[in-house]
N, C-alpha and C. Protein backbone atom coordinates (compact mmCIF):
# COMPACT_ATOMS: atom_id res chain seq x y z
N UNK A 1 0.42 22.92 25.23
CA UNK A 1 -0.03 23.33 23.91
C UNK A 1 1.15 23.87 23.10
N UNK A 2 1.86 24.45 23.48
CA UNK A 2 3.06 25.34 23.07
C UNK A 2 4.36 24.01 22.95
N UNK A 3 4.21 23.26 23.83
CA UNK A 3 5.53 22.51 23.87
C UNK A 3 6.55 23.36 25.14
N UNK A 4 6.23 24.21 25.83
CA UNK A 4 6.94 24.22 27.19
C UNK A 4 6.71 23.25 28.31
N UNK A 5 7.92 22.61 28.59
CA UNK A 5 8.28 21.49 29.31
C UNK A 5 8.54 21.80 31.05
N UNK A 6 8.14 21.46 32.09
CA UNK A 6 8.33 21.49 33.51
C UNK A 6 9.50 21.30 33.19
N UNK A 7 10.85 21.44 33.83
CA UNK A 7 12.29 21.29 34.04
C UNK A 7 12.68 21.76 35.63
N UNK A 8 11.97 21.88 36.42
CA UNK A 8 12.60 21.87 37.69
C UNK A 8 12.66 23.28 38.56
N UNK A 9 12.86 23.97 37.04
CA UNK A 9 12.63 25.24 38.16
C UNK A 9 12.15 26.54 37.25
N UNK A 10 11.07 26.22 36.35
CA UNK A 10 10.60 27.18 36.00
C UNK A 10 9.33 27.32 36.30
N UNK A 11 9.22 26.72 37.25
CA UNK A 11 7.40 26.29 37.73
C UNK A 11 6.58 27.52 37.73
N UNK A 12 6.94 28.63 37.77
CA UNK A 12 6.77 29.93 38.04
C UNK A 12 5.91 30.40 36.87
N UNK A 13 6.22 29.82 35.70
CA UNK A 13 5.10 29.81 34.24
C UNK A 13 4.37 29.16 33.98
N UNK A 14 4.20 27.90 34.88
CA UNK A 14 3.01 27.50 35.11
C UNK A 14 1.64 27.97 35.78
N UNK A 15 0.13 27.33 35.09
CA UNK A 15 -0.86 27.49 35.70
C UNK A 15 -1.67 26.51 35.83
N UNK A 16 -2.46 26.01 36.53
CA UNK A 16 -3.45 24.98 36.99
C UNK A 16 -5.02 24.95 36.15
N UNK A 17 -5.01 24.65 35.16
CA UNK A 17 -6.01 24.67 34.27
C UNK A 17 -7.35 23.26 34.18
N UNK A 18 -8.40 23.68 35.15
CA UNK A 18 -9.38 22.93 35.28
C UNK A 18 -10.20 22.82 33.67
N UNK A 19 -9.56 21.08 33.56
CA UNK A 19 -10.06 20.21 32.36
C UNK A 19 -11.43 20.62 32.32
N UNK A 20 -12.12 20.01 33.38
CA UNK A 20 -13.60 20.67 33.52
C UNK A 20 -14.49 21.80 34.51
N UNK A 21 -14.73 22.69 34.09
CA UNK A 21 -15.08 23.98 35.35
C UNK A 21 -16.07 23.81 35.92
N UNK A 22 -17.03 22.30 35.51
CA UNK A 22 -18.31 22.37 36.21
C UNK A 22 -17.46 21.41 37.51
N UNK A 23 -16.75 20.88 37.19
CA UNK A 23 -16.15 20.43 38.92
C UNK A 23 -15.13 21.22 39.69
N UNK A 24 -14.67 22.40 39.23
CA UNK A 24 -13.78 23.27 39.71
C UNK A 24 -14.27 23.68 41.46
N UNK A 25 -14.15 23.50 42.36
CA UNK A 25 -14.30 23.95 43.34
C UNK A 25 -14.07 24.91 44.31
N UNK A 26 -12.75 25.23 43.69
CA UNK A 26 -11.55 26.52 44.07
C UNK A 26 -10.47 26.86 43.13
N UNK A 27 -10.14 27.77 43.02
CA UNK A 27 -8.99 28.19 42.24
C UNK A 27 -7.14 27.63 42.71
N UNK A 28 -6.86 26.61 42.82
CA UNK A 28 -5.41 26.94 42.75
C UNK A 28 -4.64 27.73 42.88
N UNK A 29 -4.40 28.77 43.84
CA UNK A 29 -3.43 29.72 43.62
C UNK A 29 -2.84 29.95 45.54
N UNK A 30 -1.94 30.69 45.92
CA UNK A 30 -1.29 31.38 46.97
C UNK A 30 -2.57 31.88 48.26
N UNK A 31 -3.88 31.76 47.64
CA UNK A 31 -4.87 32.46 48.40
C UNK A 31 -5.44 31.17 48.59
N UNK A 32 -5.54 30.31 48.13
CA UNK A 32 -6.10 28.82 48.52
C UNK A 32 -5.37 27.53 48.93
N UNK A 33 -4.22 28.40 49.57
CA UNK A 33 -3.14 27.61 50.53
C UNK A 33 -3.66 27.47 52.27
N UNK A 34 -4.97 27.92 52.68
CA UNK A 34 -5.00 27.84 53.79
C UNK A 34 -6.23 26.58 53.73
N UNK A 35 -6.27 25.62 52.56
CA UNK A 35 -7.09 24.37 52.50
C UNK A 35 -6.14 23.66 53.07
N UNK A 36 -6.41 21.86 53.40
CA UNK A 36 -6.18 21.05 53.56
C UNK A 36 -5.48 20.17 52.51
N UNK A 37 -4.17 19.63 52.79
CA UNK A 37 -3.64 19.16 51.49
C UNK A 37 -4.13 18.26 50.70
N UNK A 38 -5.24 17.38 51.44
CA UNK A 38 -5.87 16.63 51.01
C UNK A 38 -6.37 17.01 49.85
N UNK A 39 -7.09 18.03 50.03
CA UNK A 39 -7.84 19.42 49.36
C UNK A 39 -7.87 19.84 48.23
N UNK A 40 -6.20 20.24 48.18
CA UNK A 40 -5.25 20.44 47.22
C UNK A 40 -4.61 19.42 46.51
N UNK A 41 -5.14 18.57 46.62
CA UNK A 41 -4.50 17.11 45.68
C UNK A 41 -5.57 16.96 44.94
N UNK A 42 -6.67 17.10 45.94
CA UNK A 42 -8.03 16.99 45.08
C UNK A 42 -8.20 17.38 43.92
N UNK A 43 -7.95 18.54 44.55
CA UNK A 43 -8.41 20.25 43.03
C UNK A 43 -6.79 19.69 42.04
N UNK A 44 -6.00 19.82 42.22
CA UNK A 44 -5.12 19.65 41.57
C UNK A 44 -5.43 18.59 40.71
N UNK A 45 -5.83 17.23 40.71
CA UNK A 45 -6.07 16.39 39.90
C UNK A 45 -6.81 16.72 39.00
N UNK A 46 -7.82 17.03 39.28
CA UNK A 46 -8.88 17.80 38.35
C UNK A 46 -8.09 18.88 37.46
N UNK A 47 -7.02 19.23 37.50
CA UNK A 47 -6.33 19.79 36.25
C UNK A 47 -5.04 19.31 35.33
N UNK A 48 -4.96 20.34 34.13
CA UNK A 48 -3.13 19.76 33.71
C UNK A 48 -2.73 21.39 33.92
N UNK A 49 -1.19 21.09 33.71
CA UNK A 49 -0.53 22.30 33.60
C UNK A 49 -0.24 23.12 32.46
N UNK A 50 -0.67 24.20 32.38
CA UNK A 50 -0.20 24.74 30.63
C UNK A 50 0.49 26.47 31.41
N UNK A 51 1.37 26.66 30.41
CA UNK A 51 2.00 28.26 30.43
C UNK A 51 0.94 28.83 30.70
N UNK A 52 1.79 30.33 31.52
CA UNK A 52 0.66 30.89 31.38
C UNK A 52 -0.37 31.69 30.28
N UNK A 53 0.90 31.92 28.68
CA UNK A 53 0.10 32.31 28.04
C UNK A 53 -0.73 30.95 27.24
N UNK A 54 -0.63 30.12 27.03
CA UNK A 54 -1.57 29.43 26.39
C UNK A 54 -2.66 29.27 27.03
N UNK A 55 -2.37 28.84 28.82
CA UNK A 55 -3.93 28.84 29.97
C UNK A 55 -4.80 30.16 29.69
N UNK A 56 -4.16 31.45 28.97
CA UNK A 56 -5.10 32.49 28.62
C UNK A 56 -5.80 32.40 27.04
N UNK A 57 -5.16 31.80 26.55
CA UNK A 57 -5.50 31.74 24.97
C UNK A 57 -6.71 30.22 25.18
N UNK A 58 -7.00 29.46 26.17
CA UNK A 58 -7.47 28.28 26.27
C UNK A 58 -8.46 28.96 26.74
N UNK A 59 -8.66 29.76 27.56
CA UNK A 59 -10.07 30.46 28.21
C UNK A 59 -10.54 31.56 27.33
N UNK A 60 -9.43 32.56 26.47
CA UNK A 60 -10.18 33.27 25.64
C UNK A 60 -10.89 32.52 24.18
N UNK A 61 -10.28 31.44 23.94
CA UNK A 61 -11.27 30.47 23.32
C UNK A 61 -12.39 30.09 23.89
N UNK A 62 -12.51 29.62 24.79
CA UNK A 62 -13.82 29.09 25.61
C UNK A 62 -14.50 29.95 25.67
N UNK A 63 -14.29 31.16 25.70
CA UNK A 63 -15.14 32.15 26.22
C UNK A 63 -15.56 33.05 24.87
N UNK A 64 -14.96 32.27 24.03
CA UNK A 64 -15.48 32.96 22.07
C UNK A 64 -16.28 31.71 21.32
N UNK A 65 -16.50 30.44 22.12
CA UNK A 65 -17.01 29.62 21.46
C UNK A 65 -16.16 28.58 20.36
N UNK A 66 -15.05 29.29 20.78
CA UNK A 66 -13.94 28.66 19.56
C UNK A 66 -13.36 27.41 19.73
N UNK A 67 -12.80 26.50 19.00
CA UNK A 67 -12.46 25.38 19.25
C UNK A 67 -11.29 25.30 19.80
N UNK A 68 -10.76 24.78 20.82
CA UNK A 68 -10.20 24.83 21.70
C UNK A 68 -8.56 23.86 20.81
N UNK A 69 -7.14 24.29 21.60
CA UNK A 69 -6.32 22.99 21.00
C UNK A 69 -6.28 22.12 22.29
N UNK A 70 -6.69 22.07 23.33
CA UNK A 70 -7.14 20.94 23.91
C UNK A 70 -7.54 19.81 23.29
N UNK A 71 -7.33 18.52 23.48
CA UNK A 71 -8.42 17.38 23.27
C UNK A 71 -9.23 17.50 24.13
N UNK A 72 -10.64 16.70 23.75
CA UNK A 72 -11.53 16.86 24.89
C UNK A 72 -11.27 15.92 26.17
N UNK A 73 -10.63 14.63 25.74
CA UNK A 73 -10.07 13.80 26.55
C UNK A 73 -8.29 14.17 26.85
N UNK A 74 -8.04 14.54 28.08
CA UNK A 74 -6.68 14.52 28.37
C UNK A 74 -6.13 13.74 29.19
N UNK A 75 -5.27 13.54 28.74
CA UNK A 75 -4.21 12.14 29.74
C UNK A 75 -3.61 12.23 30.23
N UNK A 76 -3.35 12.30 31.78
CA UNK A 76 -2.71 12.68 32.87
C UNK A 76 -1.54 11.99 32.59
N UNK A 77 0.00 12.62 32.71
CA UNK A 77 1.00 11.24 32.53
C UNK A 77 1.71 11.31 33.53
N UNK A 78 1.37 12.90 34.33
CA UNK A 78 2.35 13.07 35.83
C UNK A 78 1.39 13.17 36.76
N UNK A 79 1.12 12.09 37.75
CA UNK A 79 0.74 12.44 39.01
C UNK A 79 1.55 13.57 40.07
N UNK A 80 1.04 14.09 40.59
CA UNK A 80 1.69 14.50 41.84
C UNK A 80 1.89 13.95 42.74
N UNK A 81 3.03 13.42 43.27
CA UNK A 81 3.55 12.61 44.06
C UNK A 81 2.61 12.80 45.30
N UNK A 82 2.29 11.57 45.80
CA UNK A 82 2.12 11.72 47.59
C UNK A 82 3.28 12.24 48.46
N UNK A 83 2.24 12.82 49.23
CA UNK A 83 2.52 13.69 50.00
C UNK A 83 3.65 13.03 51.08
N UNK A 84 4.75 12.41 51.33
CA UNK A 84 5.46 11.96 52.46
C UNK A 84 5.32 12.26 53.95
């Protein structure tokens, strides 16, 4: 939303933002590392990545009824690589 770009090693301002929450199954985070990677590819698809302040400005919209700068349709353009 902002225009902050992945570059390799700022991953750290990233967050995992489920496109849709009625399929959300688990949260993404350090506490839902003891799933199956399978698991975690799963849930992961089911999102994109946004900063962390816009992933808060995207839910305090949602949660005011407000129109979101999401599209409703989003277009995945980076898979996450398989797993080797």
């Amino acid at each position: 939303m902002c225009g902050l770009a992945y570059n390799g090693i700022n991953s750290f301002l990233f967050d995992f933002h489920h496109t849709d929450s009625s399929s959300k199954a688990f949260s993404l985070s350090t506490a839902s590392m003891n799933r199956s990677i399978t698991k975690l590819y799963a849930e992961a698809d089911k999102c994109i990545l946004l900063c962390s302040n816009c992933h808060r400005i995207e839910h305090y919209n949602l949660k005011c009824n407000k129109s979101t700068q999401l599209s409703t349709k989003v277009t995945q353009t980076d898979k996450i690589p398989d797993k080797e």
